[in-house]
Protein backbone atom coordinates (compact mmCIF):
# COMPACT_ATOMS: atom_id res chain seq x y z
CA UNK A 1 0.91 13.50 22.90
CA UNK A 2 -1.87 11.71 20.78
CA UNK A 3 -1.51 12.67 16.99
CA UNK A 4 -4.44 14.43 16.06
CA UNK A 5 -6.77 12.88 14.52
CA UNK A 6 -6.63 9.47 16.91
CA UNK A 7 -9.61 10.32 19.30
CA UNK A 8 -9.38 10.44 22.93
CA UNK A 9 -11.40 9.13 25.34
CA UNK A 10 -12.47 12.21 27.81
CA UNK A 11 -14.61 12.11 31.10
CA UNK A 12 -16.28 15.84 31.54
CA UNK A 13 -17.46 15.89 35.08
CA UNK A 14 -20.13 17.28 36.78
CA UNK A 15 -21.97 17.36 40.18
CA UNK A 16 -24.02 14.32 40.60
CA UNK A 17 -22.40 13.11 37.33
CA UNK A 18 -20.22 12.81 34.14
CA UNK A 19 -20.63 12.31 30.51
CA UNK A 20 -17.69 10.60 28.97
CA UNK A 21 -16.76 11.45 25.39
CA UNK A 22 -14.86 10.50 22.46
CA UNK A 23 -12.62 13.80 21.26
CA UNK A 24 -9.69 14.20 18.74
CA UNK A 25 -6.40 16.21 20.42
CA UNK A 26 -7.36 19.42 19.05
CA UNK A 27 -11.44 19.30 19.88
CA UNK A 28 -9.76 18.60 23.70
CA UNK A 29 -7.29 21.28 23.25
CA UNK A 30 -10.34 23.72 22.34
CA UNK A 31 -12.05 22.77 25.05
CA UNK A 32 -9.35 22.98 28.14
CA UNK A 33 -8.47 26.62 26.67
CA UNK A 34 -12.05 27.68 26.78
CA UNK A 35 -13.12 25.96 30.51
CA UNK A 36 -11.70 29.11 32.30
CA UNK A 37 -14.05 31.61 30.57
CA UNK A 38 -17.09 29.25 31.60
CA UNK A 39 -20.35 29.77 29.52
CA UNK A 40 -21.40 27.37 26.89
CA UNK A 41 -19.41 25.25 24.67
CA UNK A 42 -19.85 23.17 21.07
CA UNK A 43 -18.02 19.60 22.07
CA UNK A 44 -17.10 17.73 18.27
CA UNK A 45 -16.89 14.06 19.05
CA UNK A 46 -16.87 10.92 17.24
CA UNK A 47 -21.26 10.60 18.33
CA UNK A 48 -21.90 14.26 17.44
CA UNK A 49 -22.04 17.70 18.77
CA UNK A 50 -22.74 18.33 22.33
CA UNK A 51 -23.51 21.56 23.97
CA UNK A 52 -22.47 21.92 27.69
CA UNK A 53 -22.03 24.61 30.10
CA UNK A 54 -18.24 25.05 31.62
CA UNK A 55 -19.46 27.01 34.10
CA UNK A 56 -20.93 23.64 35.92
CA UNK A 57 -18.19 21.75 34.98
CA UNK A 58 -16.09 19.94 38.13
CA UNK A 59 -13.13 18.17 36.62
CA UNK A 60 -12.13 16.81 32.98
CA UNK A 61 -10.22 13.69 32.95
CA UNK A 62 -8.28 12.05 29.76
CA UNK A 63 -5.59 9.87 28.84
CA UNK A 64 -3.43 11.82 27.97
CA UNK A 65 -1.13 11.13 31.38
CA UNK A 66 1.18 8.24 31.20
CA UNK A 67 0.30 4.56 32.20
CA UNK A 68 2.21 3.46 34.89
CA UNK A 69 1.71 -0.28 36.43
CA UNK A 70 1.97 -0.92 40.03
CA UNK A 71 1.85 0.53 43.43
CA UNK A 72 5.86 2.16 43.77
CA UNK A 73 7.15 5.75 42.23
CA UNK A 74 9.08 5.44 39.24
C-alpha cells in the first residue's frame, strides 16, 4: 500500500463523467468506507475540498492495484 502521506491519484466516476483527484491513503480510505451509506461527502485533496454526492457515484478507480506489463497472466 502507498504510505500515507504520498497522494494518490483517484478517478471518482459518474454518469456522463468523472472528476479525477489527487488524495492521500487515508482521505481514500475515508472515502471507500463512507460510499456505501451514499449522501454527501468532504473529499481533502492536494487542490482543496470538494463536496460530492456518493449516492451518484458509478465507480472509483486508483492505483492502488499492481502494474503489470503485457498481454499474458502472471
Amino acid at each position: 500500500m502507498a504510505d500515507k502521506k504520498t497522494a494518490e491519484k483517484v478517478t471518482i466516476g459518474f454518469f456522463g463523467g468523472g472528476l479525477s483527484l489527487r488524495l492521500k491513503s487515508t482521505e481514500l480510505d475515508n472515502l471507500l468506507k463512507a460510499l456505501p451509506a451514499g449522501g454527501w461527502h468532504d473529499i481533502e485533496g492536494e487542490e482543496g475540498t470538494v463536496r460530492v454526492n456518493l449516492g451518484v457515484v458509478v465507480y472509483v478507480q486508483t492505483d492502488r492495484s499492481e502494474h503489470r506489463v503485457g498481454f499474458g497472466s502472471a
